[in-house]
Protein backbone atom coordinates (compact mmCIF):
# COMPACT_ATOMS: atom_id res chain seq x y z
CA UNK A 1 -11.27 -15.42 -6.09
CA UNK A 2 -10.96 -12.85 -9.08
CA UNK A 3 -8.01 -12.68 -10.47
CA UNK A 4 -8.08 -9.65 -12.33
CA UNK A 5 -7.77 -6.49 -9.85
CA UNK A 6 -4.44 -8.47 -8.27
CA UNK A 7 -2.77 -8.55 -12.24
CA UNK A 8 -3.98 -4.73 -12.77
CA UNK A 9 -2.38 -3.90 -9.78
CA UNK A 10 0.37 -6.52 -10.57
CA UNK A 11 0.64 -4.46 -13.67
CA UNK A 12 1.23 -1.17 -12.06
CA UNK A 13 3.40 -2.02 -9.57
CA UNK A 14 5.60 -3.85 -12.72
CA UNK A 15 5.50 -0.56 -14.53
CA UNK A 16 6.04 1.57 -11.69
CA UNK A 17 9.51 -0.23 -10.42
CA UNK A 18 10.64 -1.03 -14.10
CA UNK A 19 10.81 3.21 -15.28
CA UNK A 20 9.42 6.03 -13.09
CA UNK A 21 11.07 4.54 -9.79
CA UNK A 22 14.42 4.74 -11.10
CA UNK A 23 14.34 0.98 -12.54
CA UNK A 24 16.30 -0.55 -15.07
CA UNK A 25 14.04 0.38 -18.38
CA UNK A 26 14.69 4.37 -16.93
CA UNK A 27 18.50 3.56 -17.28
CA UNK A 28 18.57 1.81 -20.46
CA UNK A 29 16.81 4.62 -22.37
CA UNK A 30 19.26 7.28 -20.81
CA UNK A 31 16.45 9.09 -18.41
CA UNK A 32 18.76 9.78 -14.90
CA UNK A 33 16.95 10.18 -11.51
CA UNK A 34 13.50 9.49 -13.45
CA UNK A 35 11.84 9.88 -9.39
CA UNK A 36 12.97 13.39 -8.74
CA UNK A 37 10.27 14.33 -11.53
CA UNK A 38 7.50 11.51 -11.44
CA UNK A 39 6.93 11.69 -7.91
CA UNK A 40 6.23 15.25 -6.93
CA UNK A 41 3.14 15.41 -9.58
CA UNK A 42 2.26 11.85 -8.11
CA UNK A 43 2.12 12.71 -4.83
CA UNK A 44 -0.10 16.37 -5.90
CA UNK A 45 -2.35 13.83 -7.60
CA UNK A 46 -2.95 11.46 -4.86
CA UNK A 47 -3.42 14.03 -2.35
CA UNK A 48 -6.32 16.47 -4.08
CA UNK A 49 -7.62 12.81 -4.84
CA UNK A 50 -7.78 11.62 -1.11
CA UNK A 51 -9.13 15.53 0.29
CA UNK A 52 -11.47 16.10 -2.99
CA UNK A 53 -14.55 16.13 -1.13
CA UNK A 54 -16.82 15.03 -4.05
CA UNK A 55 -16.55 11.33 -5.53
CA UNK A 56 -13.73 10.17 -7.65
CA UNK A 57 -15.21 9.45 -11.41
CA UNK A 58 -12.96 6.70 -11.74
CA UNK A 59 -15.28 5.21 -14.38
CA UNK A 60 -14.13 8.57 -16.87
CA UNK A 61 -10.42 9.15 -15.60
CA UNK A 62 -9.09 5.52 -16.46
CA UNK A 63 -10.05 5.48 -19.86
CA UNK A 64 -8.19 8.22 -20.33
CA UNK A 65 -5.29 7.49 -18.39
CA UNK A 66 -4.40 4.38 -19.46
CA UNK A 67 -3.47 5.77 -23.12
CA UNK A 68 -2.02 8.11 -21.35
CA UNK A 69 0.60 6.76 -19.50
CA UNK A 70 1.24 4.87 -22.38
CA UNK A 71 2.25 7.32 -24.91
CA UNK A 72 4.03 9.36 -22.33
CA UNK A 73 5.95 6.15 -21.20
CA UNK A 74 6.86 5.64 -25.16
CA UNK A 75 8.06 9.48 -25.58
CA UNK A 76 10.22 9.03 -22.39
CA UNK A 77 12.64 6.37 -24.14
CA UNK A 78 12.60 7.94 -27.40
CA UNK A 79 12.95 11.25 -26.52
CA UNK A 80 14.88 11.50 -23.44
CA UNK A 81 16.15 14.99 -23.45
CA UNK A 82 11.99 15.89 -22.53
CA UNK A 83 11.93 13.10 -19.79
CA UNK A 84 11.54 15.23 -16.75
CA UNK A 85 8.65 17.02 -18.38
CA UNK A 86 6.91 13.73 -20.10
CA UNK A 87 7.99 12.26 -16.07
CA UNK A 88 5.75 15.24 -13.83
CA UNK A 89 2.52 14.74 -16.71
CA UNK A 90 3.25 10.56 -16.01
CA UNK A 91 3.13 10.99 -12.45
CA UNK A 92 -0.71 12.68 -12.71
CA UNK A 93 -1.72 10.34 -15.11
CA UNK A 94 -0.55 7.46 -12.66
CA UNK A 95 -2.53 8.18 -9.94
CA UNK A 96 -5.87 7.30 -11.15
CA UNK A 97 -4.48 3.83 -12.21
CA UNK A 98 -2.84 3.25 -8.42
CA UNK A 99 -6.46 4.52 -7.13
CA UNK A 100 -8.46 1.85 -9.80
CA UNK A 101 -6.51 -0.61 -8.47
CA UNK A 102 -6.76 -0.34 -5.29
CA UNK A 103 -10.53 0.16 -5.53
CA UNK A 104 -10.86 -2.79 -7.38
CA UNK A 105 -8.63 -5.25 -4.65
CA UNK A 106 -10.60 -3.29 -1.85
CA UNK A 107 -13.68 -4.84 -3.31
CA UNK A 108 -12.86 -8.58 -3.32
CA UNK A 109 -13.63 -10.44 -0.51
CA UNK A 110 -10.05 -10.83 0.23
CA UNK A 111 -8.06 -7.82 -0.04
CA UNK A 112 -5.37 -8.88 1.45
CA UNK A 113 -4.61 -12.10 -0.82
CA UNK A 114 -4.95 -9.55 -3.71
CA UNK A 115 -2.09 -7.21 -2.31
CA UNK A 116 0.05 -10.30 -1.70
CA UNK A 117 -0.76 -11.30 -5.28
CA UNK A 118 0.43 -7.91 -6.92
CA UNK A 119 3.26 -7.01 -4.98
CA UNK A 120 4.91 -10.78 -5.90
CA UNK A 121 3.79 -10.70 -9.36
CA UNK A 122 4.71 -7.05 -10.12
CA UNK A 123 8.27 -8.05 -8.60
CA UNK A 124 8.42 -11.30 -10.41
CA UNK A 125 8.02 -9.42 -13.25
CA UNK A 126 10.43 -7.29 -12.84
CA UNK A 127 12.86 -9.48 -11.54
CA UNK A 128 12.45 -10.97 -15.03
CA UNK A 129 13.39 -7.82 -17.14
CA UNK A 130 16.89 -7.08 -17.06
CA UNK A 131 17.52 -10.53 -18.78
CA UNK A 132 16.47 -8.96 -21.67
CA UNK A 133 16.21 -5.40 -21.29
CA UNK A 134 18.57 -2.86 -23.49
CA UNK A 135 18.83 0.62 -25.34
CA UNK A 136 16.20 0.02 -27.01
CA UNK A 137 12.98 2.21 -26.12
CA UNK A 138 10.84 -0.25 -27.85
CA UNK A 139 11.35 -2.31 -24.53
CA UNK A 140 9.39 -0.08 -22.64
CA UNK A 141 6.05 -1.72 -24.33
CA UNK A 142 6.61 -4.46 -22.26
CA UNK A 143 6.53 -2.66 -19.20
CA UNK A 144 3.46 -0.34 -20.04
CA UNK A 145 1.16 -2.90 -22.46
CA UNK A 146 -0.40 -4.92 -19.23
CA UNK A 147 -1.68 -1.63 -18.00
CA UNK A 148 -4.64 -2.48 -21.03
CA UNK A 149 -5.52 -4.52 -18.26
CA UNK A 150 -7.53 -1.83 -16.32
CA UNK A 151 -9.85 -1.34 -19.36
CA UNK A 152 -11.86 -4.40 -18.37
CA UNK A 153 -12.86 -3.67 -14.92
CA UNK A 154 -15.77 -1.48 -14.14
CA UNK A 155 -15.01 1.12 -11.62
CA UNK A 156 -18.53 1.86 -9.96
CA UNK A 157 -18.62 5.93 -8.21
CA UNK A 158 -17.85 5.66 -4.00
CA UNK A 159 -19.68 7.92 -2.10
CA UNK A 160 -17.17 10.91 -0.22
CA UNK A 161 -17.38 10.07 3.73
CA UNK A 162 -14.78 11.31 6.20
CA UNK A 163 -11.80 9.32 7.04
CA UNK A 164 -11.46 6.93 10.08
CA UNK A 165 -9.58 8.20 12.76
CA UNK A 166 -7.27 5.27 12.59
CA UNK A 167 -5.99 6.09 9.12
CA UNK A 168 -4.49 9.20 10.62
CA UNK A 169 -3.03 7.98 13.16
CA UNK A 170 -0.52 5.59 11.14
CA UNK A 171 -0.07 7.96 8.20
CA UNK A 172 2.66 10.04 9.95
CA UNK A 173 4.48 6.51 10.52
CA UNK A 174 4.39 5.46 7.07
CA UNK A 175 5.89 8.87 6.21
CA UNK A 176 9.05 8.37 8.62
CA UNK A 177 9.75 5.09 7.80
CA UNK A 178 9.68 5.61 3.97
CA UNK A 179 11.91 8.95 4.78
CA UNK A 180 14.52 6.31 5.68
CA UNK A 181 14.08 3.66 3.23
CA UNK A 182 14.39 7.15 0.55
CA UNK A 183 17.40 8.17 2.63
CA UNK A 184 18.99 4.94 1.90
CA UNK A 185 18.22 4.04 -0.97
CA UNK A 186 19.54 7.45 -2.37
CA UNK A 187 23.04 6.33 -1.19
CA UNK A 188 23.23 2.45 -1.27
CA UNK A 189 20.83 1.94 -4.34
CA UNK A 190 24.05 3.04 -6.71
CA UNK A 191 26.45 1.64 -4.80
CA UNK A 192 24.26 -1.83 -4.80
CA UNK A 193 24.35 -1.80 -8.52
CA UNK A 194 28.60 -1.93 -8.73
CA UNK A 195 28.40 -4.11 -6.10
CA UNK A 196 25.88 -6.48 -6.57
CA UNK A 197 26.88 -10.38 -6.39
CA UNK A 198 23.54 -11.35 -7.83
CA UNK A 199 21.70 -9.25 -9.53
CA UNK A 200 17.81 -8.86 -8.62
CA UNK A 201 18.13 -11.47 -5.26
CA UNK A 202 16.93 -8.59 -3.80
CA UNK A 203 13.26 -8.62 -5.24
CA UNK A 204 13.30 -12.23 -3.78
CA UNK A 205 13.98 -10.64 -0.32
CA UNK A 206 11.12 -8.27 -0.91
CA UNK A 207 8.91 -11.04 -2.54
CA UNK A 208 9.68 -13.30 0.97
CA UNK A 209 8.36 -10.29 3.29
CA UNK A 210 5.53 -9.98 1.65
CA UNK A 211 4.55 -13.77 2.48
CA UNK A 212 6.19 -14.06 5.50
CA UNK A 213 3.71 -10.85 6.37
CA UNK A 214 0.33 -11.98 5.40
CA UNK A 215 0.91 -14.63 7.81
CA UNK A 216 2.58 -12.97 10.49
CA UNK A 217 -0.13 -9.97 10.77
CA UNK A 218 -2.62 -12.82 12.22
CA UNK A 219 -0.43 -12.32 15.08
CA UNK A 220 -1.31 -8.93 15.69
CA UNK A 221 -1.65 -5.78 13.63
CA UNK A 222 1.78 -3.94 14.42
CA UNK A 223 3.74 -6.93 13.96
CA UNK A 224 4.89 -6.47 9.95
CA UNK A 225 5.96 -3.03 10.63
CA UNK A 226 7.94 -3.95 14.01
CA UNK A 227 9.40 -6.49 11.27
CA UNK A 228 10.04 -3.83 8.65
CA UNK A 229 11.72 -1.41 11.18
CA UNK A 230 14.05 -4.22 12.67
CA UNK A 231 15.17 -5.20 9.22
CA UNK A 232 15.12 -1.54 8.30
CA UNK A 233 17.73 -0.96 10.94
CA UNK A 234 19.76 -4.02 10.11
CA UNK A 235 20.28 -2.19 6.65
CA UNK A 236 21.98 1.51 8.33
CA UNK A 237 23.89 -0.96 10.69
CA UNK A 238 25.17 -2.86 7.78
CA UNK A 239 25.87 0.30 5.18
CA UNK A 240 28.74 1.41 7.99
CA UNK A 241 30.66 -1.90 7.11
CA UNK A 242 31.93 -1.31 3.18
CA UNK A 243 32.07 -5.00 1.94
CA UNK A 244 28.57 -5.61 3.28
CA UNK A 245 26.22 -3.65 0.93
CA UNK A 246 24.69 -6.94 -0.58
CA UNK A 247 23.45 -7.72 2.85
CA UNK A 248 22.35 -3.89 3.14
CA UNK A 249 20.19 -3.89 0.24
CA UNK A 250 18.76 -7.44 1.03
CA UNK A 251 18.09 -6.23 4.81
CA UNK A 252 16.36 -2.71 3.24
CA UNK A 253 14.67 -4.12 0.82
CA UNK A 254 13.17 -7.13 3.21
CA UNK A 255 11.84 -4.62 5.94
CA UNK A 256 10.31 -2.84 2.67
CA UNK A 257 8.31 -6.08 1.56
CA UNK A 258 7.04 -5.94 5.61
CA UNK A 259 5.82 -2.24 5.37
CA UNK A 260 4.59 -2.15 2.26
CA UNK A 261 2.12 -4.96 2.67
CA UNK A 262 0.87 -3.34 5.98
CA UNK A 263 0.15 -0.67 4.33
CA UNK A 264 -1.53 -1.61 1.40
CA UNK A 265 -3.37 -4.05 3.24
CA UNK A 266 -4.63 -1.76 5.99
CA UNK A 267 -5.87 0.72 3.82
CA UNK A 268 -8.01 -2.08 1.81
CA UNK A 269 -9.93 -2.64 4.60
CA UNK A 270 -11.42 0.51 5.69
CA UNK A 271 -14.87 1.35 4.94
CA UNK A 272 -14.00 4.51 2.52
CA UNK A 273 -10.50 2.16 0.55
CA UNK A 274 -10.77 4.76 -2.15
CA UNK A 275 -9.64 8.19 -0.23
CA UNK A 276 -7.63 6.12 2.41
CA UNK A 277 -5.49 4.37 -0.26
CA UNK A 278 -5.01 7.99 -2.19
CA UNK A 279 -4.04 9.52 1.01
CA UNK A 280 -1.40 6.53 2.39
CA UNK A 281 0.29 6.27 -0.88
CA UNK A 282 0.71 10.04 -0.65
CA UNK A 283 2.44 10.06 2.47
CA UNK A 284 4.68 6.85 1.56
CA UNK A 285 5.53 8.66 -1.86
CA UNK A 286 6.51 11.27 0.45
CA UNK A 287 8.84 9.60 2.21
CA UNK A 288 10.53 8.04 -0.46
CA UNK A 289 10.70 11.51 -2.05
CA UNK A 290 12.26 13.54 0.47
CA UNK A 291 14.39 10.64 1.83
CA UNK A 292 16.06 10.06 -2.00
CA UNK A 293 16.85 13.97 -2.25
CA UNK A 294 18.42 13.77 1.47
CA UNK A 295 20.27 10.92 0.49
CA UNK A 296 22.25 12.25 -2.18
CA UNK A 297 22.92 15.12 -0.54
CA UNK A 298 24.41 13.06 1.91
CA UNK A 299 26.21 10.57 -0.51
CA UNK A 300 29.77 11.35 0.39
CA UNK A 301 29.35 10.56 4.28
CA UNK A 302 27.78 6.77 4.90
CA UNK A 303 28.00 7.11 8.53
CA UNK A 304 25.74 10.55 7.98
CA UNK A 305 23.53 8.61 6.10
CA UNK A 306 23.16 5.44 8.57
CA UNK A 307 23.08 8.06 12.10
CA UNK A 308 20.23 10.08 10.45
CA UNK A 309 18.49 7.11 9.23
CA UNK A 310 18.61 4.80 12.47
CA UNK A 311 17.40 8.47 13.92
CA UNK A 312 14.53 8.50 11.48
CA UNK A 313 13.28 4.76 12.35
CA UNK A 314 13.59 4.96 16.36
CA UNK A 315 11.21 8.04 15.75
CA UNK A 316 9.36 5.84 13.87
CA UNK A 317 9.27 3.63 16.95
CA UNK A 318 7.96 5.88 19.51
CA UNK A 319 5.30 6.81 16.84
CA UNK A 320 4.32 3.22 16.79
CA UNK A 321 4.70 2.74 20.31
CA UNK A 322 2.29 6.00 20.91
CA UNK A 323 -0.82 4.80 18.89
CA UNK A 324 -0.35 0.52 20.04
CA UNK A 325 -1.29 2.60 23.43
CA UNK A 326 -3.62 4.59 22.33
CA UNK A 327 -7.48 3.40 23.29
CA UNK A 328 -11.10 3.80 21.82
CA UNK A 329 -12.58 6.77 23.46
CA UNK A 330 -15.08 5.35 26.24
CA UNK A 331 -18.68 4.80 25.06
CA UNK A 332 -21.17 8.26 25.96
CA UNK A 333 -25.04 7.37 26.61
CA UNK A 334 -25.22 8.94 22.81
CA UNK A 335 -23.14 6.68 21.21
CA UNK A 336 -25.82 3.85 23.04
CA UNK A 337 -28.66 5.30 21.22
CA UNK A 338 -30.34 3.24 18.10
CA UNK A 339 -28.03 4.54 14.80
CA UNK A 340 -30.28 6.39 11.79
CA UNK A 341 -29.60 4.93 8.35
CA UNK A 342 -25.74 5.73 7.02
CA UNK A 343 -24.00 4.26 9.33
CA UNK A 344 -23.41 8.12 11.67
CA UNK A 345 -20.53 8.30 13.61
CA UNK A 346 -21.72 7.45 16.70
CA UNK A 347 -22.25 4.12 16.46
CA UNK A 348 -18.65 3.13 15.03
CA UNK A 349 -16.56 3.33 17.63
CA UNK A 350 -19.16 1.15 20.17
CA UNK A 351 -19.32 -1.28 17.59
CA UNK A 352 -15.97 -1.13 15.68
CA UNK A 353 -13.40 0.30 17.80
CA UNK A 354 -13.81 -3.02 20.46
CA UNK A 355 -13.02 -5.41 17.52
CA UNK A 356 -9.15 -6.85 17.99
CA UNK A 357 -6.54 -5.00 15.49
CA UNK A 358 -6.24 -8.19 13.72
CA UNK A 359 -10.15 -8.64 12.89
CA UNK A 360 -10.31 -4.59 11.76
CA UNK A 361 -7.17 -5.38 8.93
CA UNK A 362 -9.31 -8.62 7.72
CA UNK A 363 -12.60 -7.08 7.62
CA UNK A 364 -14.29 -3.75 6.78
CA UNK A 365 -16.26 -1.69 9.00
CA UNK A 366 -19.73 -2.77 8.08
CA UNK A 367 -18.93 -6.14 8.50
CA UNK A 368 -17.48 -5.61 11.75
CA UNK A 369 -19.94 -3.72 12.71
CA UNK A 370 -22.54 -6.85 11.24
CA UNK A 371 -19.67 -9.46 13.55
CA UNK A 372 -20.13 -7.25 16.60
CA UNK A 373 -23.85 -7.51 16.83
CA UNK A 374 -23.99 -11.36 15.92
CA UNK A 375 -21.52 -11.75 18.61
CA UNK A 376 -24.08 -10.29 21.30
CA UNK A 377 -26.75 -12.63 20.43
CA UNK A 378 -28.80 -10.27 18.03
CA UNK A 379 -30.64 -12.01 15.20
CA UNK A 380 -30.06 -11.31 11.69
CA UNK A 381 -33.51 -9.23 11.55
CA UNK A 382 -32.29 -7.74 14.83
CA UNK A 383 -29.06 -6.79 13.09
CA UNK A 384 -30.69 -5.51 10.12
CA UNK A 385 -32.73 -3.31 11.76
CA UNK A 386 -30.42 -1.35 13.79
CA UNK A 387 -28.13 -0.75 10.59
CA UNK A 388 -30.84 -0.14 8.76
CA UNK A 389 -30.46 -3.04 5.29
CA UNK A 390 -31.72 -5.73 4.49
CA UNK A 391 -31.71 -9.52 6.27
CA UNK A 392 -30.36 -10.69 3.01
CA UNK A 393 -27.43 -7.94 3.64
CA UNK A 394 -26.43 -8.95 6.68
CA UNK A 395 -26.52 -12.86 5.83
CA UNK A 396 -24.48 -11.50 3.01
CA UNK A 397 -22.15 -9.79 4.99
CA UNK A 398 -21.89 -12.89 7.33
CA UNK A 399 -20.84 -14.97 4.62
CA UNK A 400 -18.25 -13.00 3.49
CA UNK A 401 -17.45 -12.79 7.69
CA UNK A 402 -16.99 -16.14 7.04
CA UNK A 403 -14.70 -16.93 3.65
CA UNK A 404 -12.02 -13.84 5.18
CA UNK A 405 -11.71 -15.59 8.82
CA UNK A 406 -11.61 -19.21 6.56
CA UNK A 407 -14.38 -20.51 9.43
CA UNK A 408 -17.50 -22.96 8.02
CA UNK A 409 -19.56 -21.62 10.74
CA UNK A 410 -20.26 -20.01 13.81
CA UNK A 411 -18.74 -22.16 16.19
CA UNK A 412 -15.94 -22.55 14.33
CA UNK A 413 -16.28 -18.79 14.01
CA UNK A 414 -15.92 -18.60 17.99
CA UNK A 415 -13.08 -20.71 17.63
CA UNK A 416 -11.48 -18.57 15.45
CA UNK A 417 -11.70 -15.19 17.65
CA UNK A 418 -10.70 -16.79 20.26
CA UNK A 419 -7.36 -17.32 19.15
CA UNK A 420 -6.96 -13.84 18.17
């Protein structure tokens, strides 16, 4: 498995948590409430990224941005009286790094081990850096020099297509819950940090979702997020009770580890990971956004704080509990008919749309589509000719079926979905 995409991404997320997202290097160079400036232009980025409707050059805009980020990361810590200007031009220049990256994990044959791989290194990482971190701005080269990393990888052009259907429908969810975990960690985040009885055992909370949810999501698609929203809860039930904010910030910051891996993982495996992963981390940058300026509005009144954020996350709920219901739209006589080359929209959701959750987060839509027609007894020349590639493609395709669902072959294949 290739290593590198997960460490770029490892990389970012390490960079992203250690200055722009309030983190420790932000605090030590003097820059207050770095967020409130880095996330707006982050989130205008991400979105004209994910609705531009030609292709994302990639291959042109990381070059560029990766010296970018780096001398604007420098100026920050040594001069910090410009920070909330050098912050908005850092949060552009982010965005085509967080886009490389996930275009490069989204084109591994395991996604998902790749997310699992950044999000625990990136935190690792971190977790590491207040041992040695000071006043110093020099410091901030070890937070921004991995980012060199996404100079090796080549970033091939991805056609535009329309988005899924089912990206939609769990963007608005991601929104709400990251409105909470902003609106908390507006309040508790400072409070934490007087407070704290071990410094950074939260990250190991976070770090323990994360595993606990590439396992769990087997189970069935829903079942991180049902995870994150319990634990999510846990945290406003705990912030009413003064002596437990430890516990708070370990209970926010474990349902975070569960959503965040859902998401990132999700997105990876639709057909188009390129506008779907601009778009999702625009609505969870959102959240976080508008959640962290309600917060400290709200920072005199914790019982505000945990009745509009237990508010937030049963909405979050019934959102979830809406689309779990939700169904594939019933198969017309024209969605029957023999597909033309492309892949056209009729044929997706008669081949796709039947496929369990769990089997749609492992695998992308081609090869579900290529898994759907081996699983009615068509041939591989059978196959290939109704999608229109090669035989070699879809015995391609069928191997990689077969490394993501860790099967040998197709009984053990049968095996396999049937536990599902």
């Amino acid at each position: 498995m290739p290593l590198t995409p997960a460490l770029s991404f490892a990389a970012f997320v390490f960079w992203l948590l250690a200055l722009p997202m309030d983190g420790p290097l932000a605090a030590a160079a003097g820059v207050r409430n770095p967020s409130l400036w880095f996330l707006p232009a982050h989130i205008l980025a991400l979105v004209l990224a994910g609705l531009m409707p030609a292709a994302i050059p990639l291959r042109r805009l990381v070059p560029a941005a990766v010296p970018g980020v780096l001398l604007l990361t420098l100026a920050t810590g040594f001069w910090p009286a410009g920070a909330p200007w050098l912050l908005f031009l850092l949060g552009i220049c982010a965005a085509p790094l967080l886009l490389a990256a996930g275009q490069s994990m989204g084109g591994t044959p395991n996604p998902v081990r790749q997310v699992v791989i950044g999000l625990v290194a990136g935190n690792l990482a971190l977790l590491l850096l207040p041992l040695s971190a000071s006043g110093n701005p020099w410091f901030l080269l070890a937070a921004v020099l991995p980012l060199l990393l996404f100079l090796t990888q080549p970033y091939p052009r991805q056609p535009p297509r329309e988005l899924p259907a089912e990206v939609w429908r769990y963007l608005p969810l991601i929104l709400i819950y990251h409105l909470s975990g902003g609106l908390m960690y507006g309040h508790l985040f400072p409070a934490y940090q007087q407070h704290a009885v071990f410094p950074g055992l939260e990250l190991i909370f976070y770090i323990a979702a994360v595993g606990i949810a590439a396992r769990v999501v087997r189970i069935r698609l829903e079942t991180p997020l049902l995870c994150g929203f319990f634990f999510a809860m846990l945290a406003f039930v705990l912030l009413q009770w003064g002596p437990a904010v430890n516990a708070s910030m370990y209970a926010m910051q474990t349902g975070a580890g569960f959503v965040d891996f859902f998401l990132l993982a999700f997105l990876l495996r639709r057909e188009i990971p390129l506008r779907a992963f601009a778009l999702g981390n625009a609505f969870l940058c959102l959240g976080l956004f508008a959640g962290g300026l309600l917060g400290r509005h709200l920072d005199a009144a914790p019982r505000g704080i945990a009745t509009a954020g237990n508010l937030v996350l049963y909405s979050s709920l019934l959102i979830l509990f809406l689309a779990a219901r939700s169904t594939a739209r019933p198969v017309s006589t024209e969605d029957e008919k023999e597909s033309p080359p492309n892949f056209t929209e009729t044929l997706k959701p008669a081949a796709v749309t039947q496929m369990p959750c769990n089997i749609r987060l492992l695998l992308s839509e081609r090869e579900c589509l290529v898994l759907s027609y081996s699983l009615t007894g068509q041939t591989y020349r059978e196959t290939a000719e109704k999608l229109a590639i090669s035989e070699s493609s879809v015995k391609t395709y069928m191997k990689r079926i077969y490394e993501k669902l860790e099967v040998s072959g197709r009984k053990e294949l049968l095996e396999r979905l049937a536990n599902f």
